[in-house]
C-alpha atoms as a PDB file:
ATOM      1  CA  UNK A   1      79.067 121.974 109.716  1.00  0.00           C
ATOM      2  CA  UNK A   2      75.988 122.599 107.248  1.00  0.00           C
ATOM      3  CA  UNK A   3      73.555 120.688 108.821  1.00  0.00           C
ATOM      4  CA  UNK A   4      70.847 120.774 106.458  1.00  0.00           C
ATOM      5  CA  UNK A   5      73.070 118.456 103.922  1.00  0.00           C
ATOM      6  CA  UNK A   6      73.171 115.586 106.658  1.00  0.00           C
ATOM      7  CA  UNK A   7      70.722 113.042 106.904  1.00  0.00           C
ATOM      8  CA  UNK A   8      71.193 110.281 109.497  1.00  0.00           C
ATOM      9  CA  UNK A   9      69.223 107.645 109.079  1.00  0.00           C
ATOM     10  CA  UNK A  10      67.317 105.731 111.686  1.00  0.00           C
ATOM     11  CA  UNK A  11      69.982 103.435 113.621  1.00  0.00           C
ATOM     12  CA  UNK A  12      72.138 107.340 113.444  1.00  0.00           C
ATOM     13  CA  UNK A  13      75.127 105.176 112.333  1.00  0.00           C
ATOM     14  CA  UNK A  14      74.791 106.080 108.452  1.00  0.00           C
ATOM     15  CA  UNK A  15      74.441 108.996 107.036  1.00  0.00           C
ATOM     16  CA  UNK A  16      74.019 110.679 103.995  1.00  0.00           C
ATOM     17  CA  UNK A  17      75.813 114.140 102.768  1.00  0.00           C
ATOM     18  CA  UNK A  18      74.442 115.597  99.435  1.00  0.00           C
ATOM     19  CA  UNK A  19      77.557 117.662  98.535  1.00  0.00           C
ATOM     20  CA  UNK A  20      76.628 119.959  95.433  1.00  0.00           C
ATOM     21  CA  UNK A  21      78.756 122.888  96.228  1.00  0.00           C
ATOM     22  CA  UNK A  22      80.340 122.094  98.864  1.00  0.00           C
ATOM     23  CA  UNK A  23      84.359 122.570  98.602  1.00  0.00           C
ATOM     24  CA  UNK A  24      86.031 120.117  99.784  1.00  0.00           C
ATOM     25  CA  UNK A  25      87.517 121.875 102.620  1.00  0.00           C
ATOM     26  CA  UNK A  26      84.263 121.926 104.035  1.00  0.00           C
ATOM     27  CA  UNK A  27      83.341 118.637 102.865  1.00  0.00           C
ATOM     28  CA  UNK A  28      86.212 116.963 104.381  1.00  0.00           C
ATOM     29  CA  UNK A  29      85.374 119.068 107.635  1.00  0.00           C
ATOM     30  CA  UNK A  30      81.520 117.056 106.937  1.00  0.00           C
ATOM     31  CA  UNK A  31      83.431 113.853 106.712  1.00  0.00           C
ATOM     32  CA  UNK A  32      86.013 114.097 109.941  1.00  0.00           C
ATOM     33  CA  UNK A  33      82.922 114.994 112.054  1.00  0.00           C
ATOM     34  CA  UNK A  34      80.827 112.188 111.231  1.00  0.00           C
ATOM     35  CA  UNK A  35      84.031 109.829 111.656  1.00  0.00           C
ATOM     36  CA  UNK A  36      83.951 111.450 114.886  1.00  0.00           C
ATOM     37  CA  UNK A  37      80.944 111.017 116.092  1.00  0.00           C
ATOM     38  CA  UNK A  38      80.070 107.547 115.420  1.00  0.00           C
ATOM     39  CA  UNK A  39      79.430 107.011 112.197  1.00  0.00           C
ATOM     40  CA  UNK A  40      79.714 103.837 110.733  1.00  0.00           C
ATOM     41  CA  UNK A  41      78.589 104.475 107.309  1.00  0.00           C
ATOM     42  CA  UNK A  42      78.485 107.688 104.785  1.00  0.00           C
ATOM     43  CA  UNK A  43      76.806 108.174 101.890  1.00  0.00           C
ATOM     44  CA  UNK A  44      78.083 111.207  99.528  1.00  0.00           C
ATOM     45  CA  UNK A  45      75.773 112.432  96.969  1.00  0.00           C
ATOM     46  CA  UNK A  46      76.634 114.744  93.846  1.00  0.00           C
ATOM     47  CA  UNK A  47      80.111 114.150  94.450  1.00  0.00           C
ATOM     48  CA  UNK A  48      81.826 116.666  91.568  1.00  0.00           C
ATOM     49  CA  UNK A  49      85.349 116.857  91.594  1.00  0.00           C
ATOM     50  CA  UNK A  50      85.851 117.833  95.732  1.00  0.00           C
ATOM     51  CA  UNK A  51      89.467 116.431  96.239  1.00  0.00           C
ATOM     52  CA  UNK A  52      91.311 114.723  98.940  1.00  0.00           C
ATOM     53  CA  UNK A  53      87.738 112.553  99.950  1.00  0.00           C
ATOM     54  CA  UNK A  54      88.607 110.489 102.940  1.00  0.00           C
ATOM     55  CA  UNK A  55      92.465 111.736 103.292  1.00  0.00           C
ATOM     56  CA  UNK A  56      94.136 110.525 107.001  1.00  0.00           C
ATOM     57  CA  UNK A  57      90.726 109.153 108.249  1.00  0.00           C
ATOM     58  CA  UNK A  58      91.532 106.530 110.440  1.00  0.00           C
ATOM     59  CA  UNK A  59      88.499 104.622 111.340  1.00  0.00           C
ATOM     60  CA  UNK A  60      86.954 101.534 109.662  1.00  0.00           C
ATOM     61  CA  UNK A  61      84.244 103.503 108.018  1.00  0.00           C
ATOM     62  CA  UNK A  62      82.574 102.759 104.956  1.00  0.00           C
ATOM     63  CA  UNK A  63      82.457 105.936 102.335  1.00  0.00           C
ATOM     64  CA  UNK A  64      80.185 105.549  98.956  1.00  0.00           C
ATOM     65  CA  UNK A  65      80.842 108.136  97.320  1.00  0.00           C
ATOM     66  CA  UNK A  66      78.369 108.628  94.348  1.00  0.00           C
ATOM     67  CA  UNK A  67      79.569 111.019  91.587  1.00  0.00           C
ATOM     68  CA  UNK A  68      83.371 111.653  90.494  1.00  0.00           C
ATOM     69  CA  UNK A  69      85.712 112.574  93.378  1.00  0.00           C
ATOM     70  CA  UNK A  70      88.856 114.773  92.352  1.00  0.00           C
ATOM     71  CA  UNK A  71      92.540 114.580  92.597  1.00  0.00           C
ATOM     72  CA  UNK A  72      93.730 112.479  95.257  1.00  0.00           C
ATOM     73  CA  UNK A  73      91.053 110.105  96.969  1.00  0.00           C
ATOM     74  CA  UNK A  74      91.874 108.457  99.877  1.00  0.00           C
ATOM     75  CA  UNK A  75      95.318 110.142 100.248  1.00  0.00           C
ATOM     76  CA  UNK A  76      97.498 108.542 103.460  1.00  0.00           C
ATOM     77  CA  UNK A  77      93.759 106.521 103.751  1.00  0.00           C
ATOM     78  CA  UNK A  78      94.460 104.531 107.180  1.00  0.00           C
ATOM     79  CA  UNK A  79      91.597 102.379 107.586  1.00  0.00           C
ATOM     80  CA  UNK A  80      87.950 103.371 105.602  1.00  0.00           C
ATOM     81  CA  UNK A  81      86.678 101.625 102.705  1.00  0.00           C
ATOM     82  CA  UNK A  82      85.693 103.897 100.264  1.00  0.00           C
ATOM     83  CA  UNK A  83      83.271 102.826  97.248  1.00  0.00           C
ATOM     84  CA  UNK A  84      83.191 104.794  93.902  1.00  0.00           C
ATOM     85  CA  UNK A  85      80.278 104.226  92.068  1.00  0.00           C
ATOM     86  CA  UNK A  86      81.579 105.766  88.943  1.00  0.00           C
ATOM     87  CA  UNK A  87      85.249 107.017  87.856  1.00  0.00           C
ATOM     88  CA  UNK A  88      87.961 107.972  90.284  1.00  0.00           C
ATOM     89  CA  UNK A  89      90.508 110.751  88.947  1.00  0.00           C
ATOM     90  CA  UNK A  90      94.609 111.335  89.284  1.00  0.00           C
ATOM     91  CA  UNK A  91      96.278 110.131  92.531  1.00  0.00           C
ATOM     92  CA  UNK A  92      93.858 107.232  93.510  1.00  0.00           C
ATOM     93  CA  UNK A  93      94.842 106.281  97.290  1.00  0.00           C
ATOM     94  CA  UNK A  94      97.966 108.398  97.063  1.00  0.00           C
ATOM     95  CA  UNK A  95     100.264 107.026  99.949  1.00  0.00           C
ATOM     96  CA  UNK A  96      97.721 105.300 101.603  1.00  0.00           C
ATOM     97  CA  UNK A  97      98.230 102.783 104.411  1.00  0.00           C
ATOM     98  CA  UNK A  98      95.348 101.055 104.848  1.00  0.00           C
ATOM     99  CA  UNK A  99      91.844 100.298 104.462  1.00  0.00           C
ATOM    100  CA  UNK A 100      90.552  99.670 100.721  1.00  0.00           C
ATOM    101  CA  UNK A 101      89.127 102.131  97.732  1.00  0.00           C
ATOM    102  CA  UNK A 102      86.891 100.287  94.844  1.00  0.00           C
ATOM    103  CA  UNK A 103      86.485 102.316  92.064  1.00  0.00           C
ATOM    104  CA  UNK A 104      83.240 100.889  89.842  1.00  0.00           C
ATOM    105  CA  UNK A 105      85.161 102.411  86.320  1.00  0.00           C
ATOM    106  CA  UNK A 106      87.984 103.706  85.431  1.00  0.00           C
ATOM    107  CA  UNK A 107      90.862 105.527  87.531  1.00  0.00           C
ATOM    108  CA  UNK A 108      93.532 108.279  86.483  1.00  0.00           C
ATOM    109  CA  UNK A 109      97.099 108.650  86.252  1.00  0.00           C
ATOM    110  CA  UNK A 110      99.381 108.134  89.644  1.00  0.00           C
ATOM    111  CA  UNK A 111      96.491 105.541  90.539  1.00  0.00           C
ATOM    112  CA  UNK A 112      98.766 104.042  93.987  1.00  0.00           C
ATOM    113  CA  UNK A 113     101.288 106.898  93.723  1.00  0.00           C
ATOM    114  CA  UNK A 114     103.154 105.744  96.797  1.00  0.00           C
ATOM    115  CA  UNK A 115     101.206 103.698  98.718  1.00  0.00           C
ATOM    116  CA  UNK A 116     102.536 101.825 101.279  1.00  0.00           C
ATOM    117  CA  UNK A 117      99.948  99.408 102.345  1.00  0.00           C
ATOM    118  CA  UNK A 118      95.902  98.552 101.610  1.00  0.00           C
ATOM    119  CA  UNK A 119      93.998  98.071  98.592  1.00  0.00           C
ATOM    120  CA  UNK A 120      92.946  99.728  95.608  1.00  0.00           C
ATOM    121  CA  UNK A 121      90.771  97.434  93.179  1.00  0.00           C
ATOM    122  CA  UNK A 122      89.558  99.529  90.128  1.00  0.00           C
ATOM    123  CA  UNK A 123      87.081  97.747  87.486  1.00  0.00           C
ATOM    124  CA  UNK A 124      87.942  98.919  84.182  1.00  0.00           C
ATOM    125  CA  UNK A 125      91.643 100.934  82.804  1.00  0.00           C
ATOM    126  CA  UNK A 126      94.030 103.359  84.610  1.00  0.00           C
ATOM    127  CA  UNK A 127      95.821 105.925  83.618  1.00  0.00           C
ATOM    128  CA  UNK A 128      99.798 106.551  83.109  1.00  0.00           C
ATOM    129  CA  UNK A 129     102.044 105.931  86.064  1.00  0.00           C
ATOM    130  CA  UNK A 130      99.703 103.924  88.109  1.00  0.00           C
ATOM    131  CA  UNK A 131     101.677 102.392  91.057  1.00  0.00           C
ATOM    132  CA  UNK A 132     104.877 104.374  90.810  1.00  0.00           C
ATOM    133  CA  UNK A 133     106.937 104.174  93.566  1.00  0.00           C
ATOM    134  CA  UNK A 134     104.767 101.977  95.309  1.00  0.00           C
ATOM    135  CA  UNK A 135     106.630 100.494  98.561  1.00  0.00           C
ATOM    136  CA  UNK A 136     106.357  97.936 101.990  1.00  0.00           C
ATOM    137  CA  UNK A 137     105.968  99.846 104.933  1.00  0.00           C
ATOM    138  CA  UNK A 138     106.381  97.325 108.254  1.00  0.00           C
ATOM    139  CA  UNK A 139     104.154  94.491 107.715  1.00  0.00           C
ATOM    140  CA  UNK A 140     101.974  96.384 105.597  1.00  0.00           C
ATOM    141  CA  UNK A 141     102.093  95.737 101.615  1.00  0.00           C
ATOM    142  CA  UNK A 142      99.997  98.057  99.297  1.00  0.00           C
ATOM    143  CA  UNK A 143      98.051  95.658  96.715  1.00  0.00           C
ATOM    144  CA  UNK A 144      96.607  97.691  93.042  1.00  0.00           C
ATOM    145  CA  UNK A 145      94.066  95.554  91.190  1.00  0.00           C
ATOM    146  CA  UNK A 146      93.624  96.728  87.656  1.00  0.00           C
ATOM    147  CA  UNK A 147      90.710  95.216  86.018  1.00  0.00           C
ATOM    148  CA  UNK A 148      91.750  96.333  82.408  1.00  0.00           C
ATOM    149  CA  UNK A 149      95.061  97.891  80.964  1.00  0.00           C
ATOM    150  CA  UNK A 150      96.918 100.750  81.894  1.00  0.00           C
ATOM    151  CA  UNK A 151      99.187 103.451  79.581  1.00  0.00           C
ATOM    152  CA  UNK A 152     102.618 104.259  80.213  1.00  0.00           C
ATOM    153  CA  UNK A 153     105.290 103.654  82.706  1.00  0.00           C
ATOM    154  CA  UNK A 154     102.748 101.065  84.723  1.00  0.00           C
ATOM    155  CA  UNK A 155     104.953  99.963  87.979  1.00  0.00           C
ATOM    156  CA  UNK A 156     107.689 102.748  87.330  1.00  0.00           C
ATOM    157  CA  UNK A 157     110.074 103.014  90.352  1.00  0.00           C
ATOM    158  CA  UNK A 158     108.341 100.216  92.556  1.00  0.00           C
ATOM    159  CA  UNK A 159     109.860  99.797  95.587  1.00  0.00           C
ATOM    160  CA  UNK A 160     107.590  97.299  96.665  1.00  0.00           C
ATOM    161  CA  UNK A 161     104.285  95.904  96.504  1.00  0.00           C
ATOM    162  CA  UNK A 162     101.864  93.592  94.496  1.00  0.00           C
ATOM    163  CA  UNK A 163     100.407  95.233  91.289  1.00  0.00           C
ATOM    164  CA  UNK A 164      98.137  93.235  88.935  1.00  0.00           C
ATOM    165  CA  UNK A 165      96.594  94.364  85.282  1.00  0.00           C
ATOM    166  CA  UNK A 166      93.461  91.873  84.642  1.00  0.00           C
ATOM    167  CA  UNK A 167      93.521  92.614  80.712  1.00  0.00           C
ATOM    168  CA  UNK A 168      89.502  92.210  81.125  1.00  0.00           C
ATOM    169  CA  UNK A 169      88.559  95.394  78.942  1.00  0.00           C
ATOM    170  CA  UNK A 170      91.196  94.341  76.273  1.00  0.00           C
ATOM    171  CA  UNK A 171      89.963  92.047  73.165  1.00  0.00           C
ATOM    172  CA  UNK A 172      91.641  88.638  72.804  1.00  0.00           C
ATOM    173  CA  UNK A 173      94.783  88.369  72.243  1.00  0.00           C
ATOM    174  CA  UNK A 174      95.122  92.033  72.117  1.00  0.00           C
ATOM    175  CA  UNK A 175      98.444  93.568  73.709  1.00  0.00           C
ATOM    176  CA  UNK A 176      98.295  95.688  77.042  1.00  0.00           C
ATOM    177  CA  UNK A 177      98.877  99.288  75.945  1.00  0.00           C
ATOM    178  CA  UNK A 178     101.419 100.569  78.195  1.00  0.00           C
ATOM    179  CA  UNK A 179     105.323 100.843  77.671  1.00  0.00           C
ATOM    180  CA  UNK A 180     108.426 101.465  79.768  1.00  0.00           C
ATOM    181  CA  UNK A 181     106.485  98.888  82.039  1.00  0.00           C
ATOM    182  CA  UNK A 182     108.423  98.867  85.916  1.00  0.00           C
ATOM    183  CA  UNK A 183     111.007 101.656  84.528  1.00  0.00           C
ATOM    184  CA  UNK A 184     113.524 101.534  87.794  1.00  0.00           C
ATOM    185  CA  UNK A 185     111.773  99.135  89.098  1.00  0.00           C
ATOM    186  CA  UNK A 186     113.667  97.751  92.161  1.00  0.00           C
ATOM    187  CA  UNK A 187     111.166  95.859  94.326  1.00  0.00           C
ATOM    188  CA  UNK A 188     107.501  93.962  94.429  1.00  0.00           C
ATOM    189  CA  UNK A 189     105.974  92.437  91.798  1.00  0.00           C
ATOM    190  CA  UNK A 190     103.742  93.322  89.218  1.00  0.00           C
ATOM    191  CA  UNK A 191     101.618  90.243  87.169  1.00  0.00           C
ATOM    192  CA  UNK A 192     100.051  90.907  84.144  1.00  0.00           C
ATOM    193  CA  UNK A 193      97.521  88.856  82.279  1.00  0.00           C
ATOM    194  CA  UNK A 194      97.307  89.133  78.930  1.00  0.00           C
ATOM    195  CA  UNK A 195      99.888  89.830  75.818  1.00  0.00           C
ATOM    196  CA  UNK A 196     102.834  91.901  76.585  1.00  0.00           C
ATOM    197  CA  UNK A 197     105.937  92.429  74.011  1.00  0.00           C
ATOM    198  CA  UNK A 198     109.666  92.453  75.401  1.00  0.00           C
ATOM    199  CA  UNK A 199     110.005  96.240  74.043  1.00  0.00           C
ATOM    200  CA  UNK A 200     106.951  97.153  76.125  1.00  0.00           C
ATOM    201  CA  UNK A 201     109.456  96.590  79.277  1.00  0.00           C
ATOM    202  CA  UNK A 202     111.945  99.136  81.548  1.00  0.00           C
ATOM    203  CA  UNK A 203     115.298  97.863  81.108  1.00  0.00           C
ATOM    204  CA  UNK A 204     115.004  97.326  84.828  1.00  0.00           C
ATOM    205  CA  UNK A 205     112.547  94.131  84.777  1.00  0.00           C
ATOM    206  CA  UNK A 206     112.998  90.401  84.013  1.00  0.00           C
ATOM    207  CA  UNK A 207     109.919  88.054  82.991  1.00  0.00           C
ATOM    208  CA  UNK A 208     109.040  84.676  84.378  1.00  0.00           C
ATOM    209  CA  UNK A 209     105.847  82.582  85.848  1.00  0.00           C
ATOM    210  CA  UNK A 210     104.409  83.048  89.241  1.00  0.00           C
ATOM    211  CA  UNK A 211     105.304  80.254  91.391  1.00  0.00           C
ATOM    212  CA  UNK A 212     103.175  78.293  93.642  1.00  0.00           C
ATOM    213  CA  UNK A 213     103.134  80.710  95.872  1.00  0.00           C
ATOM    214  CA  UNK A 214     101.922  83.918  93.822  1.00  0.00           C
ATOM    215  CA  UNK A 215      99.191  81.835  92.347  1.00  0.00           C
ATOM    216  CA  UNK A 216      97.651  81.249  95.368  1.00  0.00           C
ATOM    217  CA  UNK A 217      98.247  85.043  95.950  1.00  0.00           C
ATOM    218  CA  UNK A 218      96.723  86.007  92.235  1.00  0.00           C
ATOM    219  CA  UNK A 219      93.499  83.547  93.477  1.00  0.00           C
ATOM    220  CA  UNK A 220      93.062  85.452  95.994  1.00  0.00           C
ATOM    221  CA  UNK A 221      93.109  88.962  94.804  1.00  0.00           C
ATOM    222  CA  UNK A 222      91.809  87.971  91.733  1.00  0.00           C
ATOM    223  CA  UNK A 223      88.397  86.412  94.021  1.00  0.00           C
ATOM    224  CA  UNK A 224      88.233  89.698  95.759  1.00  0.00           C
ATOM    225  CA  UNK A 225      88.220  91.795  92.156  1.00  0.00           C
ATOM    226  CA  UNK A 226      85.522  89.681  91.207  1.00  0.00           C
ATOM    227  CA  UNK A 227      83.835  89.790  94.068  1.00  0.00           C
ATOM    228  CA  UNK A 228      83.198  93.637  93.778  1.00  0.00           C
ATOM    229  CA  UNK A 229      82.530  93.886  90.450  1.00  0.00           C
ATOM    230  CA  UNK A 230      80.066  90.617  89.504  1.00  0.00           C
ATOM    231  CA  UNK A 231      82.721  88.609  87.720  1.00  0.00           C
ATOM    232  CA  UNK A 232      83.544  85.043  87.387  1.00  0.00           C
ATOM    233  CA  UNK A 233      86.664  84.528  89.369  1.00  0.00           C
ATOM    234  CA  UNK A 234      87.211  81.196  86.970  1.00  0.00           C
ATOM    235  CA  UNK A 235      86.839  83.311  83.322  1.00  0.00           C
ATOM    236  CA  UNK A 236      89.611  85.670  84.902  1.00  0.00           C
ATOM    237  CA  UNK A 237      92.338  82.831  85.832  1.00  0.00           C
ATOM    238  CA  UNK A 238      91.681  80.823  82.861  1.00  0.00           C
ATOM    239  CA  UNK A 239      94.681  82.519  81.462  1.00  0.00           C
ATOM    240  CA  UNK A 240      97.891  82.424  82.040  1.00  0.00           C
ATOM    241  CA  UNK A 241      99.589  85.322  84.122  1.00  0.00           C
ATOM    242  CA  UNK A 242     103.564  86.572  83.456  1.00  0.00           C
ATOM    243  CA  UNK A 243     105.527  87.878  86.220  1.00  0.00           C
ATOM    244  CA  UNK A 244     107.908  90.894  85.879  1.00  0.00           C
ATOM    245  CA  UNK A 245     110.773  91.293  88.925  1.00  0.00           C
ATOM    246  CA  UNK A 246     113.331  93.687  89.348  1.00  0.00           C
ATOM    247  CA  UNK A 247     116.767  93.112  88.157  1.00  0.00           C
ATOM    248  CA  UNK A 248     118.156  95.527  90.176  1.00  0.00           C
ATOM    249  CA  UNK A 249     118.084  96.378  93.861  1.00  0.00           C
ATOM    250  CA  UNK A 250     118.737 100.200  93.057  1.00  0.00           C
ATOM    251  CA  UNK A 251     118.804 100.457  89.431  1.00  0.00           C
ATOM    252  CA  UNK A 252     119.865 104.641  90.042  1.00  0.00           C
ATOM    253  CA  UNK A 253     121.687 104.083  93.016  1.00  0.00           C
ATOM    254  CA  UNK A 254     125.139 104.776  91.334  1.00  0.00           C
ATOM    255  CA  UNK A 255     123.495 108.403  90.166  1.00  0.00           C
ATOM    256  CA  UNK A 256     123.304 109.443  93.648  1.00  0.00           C
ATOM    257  CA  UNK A 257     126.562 107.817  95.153  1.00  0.00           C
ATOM    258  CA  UNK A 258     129.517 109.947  95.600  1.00  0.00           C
ATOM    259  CA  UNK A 259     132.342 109.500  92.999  1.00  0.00           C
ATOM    260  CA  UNK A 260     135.583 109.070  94.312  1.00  0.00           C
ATOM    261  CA  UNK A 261     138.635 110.242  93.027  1.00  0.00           C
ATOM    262  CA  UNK A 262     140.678 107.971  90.626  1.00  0.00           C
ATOM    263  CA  UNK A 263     137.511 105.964  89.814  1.00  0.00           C
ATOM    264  CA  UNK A 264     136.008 106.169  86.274  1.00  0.00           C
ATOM    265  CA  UNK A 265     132.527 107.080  87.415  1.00  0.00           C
ATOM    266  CA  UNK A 266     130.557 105.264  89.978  1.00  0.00           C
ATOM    267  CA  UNK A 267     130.965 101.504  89.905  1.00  0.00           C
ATOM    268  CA  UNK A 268     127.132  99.425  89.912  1.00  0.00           C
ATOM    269  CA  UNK A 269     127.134  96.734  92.892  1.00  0.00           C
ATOM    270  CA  UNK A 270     123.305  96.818  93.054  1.00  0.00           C
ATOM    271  CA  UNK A 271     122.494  93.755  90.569  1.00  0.00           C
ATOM    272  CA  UNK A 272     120.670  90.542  91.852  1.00  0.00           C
ATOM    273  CA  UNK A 273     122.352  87.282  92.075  1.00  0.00           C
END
């Protein structure tokens, strides 16, 4: 380890890593040793594009991470809470299982690819395909906080999951961007806030309003958002939120199914009640 770019500071449980230059090999080498030895919380300075920051640390250590960290933050993340102060790239917490990554801008495309558990809350838009194939893992359920909008395909193949676009960077009354919204789709949720047209949909999702229940959920995650980011919980659930479920239990099940002979093509059992 390069010494000379760690600073502990006086209590020897924080430290700080200035990381101009460093590849993230090496960086990530940095990061596993401090874990290792103690460290409660890490400061990384002139962060420029190093990927995989905090991947399969498993500790409750807090990571600010000052700069813009590459491809694939917080990839299989199981425990750390890692702060951006400033944008977050492609594959954002990408099958993570727990712990929490708050990104203080914007986030990339695959934002959630996979994740099967924690939390992801990012303060402004995300990119295309944020959440896909999202999933439940045990008792652990993967929640994705999007304080704006996101572009295409937001939610595509969900398989489980709570996903939630705030609208907050849209104007009012303006329309969420993204289309082909929870293509194949066939578990969690995703609530959105804001105007969204029926042809902005997959063919795999229906629209209703959150019970009871999910309100009390939104509340909650919605109190958290704000929480990190200096917003009025009460200006954010002054509207109205729509819920969008899956129709379908495995919309391309019957793609993958054998065909038997003297059948027409597969037959499609996998439709909710």
């Amino acid at each position: 380890m390069r010494v000379e770019r760690v600073k502990l500071h006086e209590n020897g449980s924080v430290a700080r890593v200035e990381t101009a230059g460093l590849h993230y090999r090496e960086l990530n080498s940095i990061l596993r040793s401090l874990v290792a030895d103690g460290a409660d919380r890490i400061e990384l300075h002139g962060v420029a594009g190093q990927r995989y920051i905090g991947t399969d640390l498993d500790r409750p250590v807090q990571i600010e991470i000052f700069g813009v960290p590459g491809n694939d933050l917080g990839s299989f993340l199981d425990g750390p809470r890692v702060t951006v102060h400033g944008n977050a790239q492609d594959g954002c917490g990408n099958t993570m299982n727990r712990g929490t990554i708050i990104v203080h801008g914007m986030a990339g495309d695959i934002t959630g690819l996979s994740a099967r558990g924690g939390n992801i809350f990012v303060r402004d838009d995300v990119g295309y395909r944020a959440g896909v194939h999202m999933k439940e893992f045990g008792d652990r359920r993967p929640n994705l906080v999007i304080g704006g909008t996101a572009q295409d395909f937001l939610g595509e193949y969900m398989a489980g999951g709570v996903l939630v676009a705030l609208g907050l960077t849209l104007g009012k009354s303006a329309h969420h961007l993204a289309r082909f919204i929870g293509t194949g789709m066939h578990a969690g949720v995703i609530f959105l806030r804001g105007v969204v047209e029926e042809h902005q949909l997959g063919k795999e999702v229906g629209v209703t309003q959150p019970d009871e229940d999910e309100e009390k959920l939104l509340e909650e995650l919605v109190t958290e958002y704000c929480g990190y980011f200096e917003v009025e919980p009460a200006k954010v659930l002054d509207q109205p939120f729509v819920k969008l479920f899956p129709l379908y239990l495995r919309p391309y099940g019957p793609l993958y199914a054998p065909t038997h002979r003297g059948i027409e093509g597969p037959v499609s059992r996998w439709k909710v009640k």
